[in-house]
C-alpha atoms as a PDB file:
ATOM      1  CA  UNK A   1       0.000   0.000   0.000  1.00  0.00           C
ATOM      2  CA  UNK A   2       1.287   3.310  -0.970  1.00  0.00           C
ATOM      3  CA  UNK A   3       1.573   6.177   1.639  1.00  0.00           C
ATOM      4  CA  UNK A   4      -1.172   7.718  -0.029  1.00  0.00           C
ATOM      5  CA  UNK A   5      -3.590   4.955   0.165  1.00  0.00           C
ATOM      6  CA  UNK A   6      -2.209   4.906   3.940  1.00  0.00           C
ATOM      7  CA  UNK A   7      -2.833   8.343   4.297  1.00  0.00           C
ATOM      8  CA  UNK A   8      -6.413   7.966   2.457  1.00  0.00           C
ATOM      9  CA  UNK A   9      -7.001   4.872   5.002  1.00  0.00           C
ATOM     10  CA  UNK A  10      -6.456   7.040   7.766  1.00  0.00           C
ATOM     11  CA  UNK A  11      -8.479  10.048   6.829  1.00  0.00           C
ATOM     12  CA  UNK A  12     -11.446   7.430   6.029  1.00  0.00           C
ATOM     13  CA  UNK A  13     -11.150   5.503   9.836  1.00  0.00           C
ATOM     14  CA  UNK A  14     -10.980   9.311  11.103  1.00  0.00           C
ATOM     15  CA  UNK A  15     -14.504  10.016   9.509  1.00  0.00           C
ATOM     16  CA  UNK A  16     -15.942   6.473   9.940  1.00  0.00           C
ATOM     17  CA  UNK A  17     -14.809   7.084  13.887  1.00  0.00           C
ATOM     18  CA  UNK A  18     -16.484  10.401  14.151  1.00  0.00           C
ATOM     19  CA  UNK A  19     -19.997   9.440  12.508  1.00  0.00           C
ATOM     20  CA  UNK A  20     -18.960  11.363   9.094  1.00  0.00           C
ATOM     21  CA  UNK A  21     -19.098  10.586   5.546  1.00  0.00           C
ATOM     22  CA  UNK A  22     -16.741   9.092   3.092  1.00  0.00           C
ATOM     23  CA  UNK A  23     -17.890  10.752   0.051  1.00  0.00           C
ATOM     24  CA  UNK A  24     -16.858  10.785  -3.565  1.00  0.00           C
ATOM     25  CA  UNK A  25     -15.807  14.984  -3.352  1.00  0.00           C
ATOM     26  CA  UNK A  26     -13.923  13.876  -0.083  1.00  0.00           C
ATOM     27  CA  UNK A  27     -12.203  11.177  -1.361  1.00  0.00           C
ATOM     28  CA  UNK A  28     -11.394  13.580  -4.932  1.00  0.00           C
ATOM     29  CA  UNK A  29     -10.078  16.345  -2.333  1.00  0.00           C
ATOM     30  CA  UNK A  30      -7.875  13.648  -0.339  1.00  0.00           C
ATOM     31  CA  UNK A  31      -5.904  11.857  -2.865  1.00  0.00           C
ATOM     32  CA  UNK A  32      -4.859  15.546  -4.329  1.00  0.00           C
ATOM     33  CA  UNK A  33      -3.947  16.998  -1.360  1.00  0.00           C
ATOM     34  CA  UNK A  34      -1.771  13.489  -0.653  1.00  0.00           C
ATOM     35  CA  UNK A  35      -0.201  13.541  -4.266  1.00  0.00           C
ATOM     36  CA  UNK A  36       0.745  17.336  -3.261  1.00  0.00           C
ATOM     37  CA  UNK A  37       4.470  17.301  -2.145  1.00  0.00           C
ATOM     38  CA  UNK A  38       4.539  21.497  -1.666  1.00  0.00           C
ATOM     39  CA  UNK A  39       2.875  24.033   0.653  1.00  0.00           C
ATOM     40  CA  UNK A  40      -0.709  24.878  -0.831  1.00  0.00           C
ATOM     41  CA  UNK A  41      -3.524  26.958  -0.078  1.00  0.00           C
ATOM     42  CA  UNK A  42      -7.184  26.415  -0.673  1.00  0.00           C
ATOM     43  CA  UNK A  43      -7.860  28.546  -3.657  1.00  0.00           C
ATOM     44  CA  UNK A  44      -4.816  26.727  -5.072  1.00  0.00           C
ATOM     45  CA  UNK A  45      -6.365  23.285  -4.413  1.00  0.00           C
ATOM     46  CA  UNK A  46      -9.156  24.472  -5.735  1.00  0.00           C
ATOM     47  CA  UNK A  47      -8.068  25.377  -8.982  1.00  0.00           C
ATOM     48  CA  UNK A  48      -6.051  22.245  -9.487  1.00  0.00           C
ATOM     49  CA  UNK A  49      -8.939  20.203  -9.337  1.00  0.00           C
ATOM     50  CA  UNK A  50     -10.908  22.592 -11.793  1.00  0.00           C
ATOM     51  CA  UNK A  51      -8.090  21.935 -14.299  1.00  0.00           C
ATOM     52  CA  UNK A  52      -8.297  17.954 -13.368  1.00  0.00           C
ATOM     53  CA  UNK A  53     -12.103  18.346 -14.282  1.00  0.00           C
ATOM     54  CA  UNK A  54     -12.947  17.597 -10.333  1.00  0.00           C
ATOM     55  CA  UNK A  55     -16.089  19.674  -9.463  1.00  0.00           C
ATOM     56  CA  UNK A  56     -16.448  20.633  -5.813  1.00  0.00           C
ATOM     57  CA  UNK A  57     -17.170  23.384  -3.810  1.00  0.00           C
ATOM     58  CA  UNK A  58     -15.053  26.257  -1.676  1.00  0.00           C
ATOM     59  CA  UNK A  59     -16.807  25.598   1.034  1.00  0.00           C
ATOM     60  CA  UNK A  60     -16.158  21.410   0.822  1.00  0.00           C
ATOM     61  CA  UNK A  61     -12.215  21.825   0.808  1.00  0.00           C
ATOM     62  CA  UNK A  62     -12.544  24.383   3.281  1.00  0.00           C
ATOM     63  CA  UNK A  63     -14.336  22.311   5.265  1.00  0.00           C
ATOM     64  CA  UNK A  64     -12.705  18.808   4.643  1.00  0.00           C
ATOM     65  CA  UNK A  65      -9.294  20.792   5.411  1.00  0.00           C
ATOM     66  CA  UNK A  66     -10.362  21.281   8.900  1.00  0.00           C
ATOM     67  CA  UNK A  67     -11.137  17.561   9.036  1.00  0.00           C
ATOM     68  CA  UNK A  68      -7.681  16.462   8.040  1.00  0.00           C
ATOM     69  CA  UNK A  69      -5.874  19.141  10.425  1.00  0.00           C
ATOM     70  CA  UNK A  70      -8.490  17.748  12.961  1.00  0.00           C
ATOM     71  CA  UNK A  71      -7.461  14.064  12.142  1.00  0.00           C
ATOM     72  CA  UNK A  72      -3.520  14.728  12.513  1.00  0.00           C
ATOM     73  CA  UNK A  73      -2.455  14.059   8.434  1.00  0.00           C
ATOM     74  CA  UNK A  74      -2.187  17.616   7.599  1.00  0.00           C
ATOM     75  CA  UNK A  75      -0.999  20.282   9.432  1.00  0.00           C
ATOM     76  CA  UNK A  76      -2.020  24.046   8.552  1.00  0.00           C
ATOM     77  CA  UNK A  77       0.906  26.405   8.440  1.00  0.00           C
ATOM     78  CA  UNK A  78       1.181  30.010   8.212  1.00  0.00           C
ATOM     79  CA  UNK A  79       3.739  31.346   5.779  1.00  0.00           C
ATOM     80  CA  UNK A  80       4.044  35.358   6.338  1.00  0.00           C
ATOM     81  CA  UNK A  81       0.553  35.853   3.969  1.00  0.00           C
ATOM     82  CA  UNK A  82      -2.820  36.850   5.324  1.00  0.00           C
ATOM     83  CA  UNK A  83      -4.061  33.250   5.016  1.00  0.00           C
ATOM     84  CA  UNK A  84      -2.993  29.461   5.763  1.00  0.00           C
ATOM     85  CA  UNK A  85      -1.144  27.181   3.854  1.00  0.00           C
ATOM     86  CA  UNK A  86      -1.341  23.076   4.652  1.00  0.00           C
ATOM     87  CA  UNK A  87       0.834  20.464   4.229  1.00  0.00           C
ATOM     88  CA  UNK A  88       0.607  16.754   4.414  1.00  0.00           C
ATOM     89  CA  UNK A  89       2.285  15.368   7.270  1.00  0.00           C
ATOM     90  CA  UNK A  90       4.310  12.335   6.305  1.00  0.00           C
ATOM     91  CA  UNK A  91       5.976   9.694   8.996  1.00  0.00           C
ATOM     92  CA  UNK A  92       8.466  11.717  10.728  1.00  0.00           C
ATOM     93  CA  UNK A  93       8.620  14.270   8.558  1.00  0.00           C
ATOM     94  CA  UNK A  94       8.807  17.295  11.577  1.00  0.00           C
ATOM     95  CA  UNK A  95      10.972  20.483   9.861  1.00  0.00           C
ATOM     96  CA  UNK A  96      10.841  24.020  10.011  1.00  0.00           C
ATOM     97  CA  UNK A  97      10.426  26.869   7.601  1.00  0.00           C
ATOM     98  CA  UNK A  98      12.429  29.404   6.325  1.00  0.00           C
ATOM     99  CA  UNK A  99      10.212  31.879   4.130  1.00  0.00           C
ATOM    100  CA  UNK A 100      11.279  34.575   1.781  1.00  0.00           C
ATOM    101  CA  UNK A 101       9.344  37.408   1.909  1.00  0.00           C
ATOM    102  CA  UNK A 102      10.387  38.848  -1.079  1.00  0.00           C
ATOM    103  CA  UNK A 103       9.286  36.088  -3.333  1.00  0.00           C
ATOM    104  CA  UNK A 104       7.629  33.561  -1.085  1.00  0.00           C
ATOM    105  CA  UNK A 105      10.075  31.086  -1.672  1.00  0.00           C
ATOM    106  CA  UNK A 106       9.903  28.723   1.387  1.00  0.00           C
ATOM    107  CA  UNK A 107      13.011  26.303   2.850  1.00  0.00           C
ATOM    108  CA  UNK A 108      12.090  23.406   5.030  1.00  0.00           C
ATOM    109  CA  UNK A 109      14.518  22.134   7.215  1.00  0.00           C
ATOM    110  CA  UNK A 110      15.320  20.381  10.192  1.00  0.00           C
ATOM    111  CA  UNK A 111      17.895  20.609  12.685  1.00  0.00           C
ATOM    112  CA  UNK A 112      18.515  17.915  15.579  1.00  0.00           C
ATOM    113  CA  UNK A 113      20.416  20.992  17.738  1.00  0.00           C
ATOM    114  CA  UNK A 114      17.767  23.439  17.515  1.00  0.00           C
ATOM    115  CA  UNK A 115      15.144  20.674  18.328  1.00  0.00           C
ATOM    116  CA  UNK A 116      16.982  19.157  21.605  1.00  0.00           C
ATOM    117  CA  UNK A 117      17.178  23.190  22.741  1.00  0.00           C
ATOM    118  CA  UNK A 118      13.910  23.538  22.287  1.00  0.00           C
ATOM    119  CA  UNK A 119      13.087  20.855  24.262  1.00  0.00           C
ATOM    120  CA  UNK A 120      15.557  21.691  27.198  1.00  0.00           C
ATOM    121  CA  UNK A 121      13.449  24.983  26.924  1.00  0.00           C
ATOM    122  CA  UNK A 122      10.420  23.392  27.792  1.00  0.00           C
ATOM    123  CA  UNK A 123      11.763  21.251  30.693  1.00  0.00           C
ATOM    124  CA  UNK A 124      13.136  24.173  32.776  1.00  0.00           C
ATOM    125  CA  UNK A 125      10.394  25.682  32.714  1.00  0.00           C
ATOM    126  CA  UNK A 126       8.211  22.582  33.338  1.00  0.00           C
ATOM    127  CA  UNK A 127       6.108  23.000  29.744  1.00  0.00           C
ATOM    128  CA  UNK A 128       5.009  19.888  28.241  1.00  0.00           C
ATOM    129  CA  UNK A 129       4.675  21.052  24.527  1.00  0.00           C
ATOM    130  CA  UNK A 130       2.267  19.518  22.264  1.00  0.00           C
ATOM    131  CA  UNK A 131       3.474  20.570  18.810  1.00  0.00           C
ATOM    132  CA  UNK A 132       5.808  23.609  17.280  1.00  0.00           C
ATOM    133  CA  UNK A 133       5.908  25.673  14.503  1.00  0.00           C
ATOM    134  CA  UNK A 134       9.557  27.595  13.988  1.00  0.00           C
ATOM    135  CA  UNK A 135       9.511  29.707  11.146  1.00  0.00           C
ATOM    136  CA  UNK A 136      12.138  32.745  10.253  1.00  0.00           C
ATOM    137  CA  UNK A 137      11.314  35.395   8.019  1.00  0.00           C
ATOM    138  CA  UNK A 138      13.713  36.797   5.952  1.00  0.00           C
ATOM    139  CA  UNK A 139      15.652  36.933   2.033  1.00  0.00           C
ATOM    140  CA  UNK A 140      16.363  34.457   0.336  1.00  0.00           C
ATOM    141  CA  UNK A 141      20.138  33.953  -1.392  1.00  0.00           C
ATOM    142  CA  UNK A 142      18.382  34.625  -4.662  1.00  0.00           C
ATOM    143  CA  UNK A 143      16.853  37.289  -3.838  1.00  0.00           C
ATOM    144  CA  UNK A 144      19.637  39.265  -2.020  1.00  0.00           C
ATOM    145  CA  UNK A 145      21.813  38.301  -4.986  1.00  0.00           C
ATOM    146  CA  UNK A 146      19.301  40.570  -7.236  1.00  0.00           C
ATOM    147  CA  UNK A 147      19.291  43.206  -4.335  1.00  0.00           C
ATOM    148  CA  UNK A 148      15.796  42.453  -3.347  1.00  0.00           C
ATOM    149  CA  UNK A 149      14.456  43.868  -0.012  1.00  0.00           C
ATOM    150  CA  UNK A 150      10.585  43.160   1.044  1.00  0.00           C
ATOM    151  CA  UNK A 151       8.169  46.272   1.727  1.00  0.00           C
ATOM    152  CA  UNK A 152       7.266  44.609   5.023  1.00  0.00           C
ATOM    153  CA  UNK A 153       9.920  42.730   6.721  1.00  0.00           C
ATOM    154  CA  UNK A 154       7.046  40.551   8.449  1.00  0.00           C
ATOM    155  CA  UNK A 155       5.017  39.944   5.206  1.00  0.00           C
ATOM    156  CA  UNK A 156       5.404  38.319   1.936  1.00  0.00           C
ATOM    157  CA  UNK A 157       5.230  40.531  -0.493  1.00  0.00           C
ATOM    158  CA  UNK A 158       4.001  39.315  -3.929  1.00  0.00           C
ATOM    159  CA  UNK A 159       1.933  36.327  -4.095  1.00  0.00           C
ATOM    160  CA  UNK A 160       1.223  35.777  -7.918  1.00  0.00           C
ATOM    161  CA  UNK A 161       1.174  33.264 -10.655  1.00  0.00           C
ATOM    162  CA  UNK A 162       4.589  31.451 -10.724  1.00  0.00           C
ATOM    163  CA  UNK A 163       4.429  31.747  -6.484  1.00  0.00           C
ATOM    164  CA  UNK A 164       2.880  27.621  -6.035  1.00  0.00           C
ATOM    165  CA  UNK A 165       6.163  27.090  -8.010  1.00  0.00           C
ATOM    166  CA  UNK A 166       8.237  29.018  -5.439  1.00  0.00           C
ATOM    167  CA  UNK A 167       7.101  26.737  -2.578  1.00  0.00           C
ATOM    168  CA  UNK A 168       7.860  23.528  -3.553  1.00  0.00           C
END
């Protein structure tokens, strides 16, 4: 089994469990979100499965999205825009973002240091910590290279075409 059908299996016991639906539109939504290897946002999900031909509503993948951050394989992520991005959550796949806010480019990484730190953080001062989200703002090499400085050093600044492509 793939770790998509896993992921799909999951998503389905989560529903089953709470008394909800597996439906066709769901089950559409689910396996595009699980092919999806980048950061996305729902208008960008949407639009994908226009293109694919999929028919579904705004309000269904706004809606299924809060199942799947409800059932623990996605997580929702905010990415220095006024709105959320998700991302599937594989295995052990915990990392951090670094996010351009000149061009939105974002770097995931991971770093074993910064993650033991963190956790001697939360043991003096007695903190049992549930889930993090590190992310630094800042400019990417390719960006300083063309001399690129954001408007708002807390925002991204251009979300456009071309910025999906940016995330991945």
């Amino acid at each position: 089994m793939s770790g998509v059908d896993k992921a799909v299996e999951r998503f389905n016991v989560f529903l089953q469990r709470n008394g909800l639906k597996v439906t066709k539109e769901r089950g559409a939504l689910v396996r595009e979100i699980f092919g999806t290897r980048y950061h996305f946002d729902a208008d960008e999900l949407l639009e994908t499965l226009k293109q694919k031909g999929i028919k579904t509503s705004r309000a269904t993948i706004y809606r299924t999205l809060e199942l799947l951050v409800r059932s623990g394989v996605v997580r929702r992520v905010h990415l220095g825009e006024d709105h959320y991005h998700y991302e599937w959550v594989g295995k052990g796949a915990h990392h951090d973002h670094l996010v351009c806010t000149t061009c939105g480019a974002v770097i995931e990484f991971h770093d074993a240091g910064l993650e033991t730190r963190q956790g001697e953080i939360c043991k003096r001062y007695n903190f049992q910590p549930t889930f993090h989200n590190l992310q630094i703002l800042g400019v990417c090499q390719k960006c300083q290279r063309k001399g690129e400085l954001p408007d708002a050093p807390d925002r991204v600044k251009m979300i456009e075409e071309g910025a999906t492509k940016l995330r991945k």
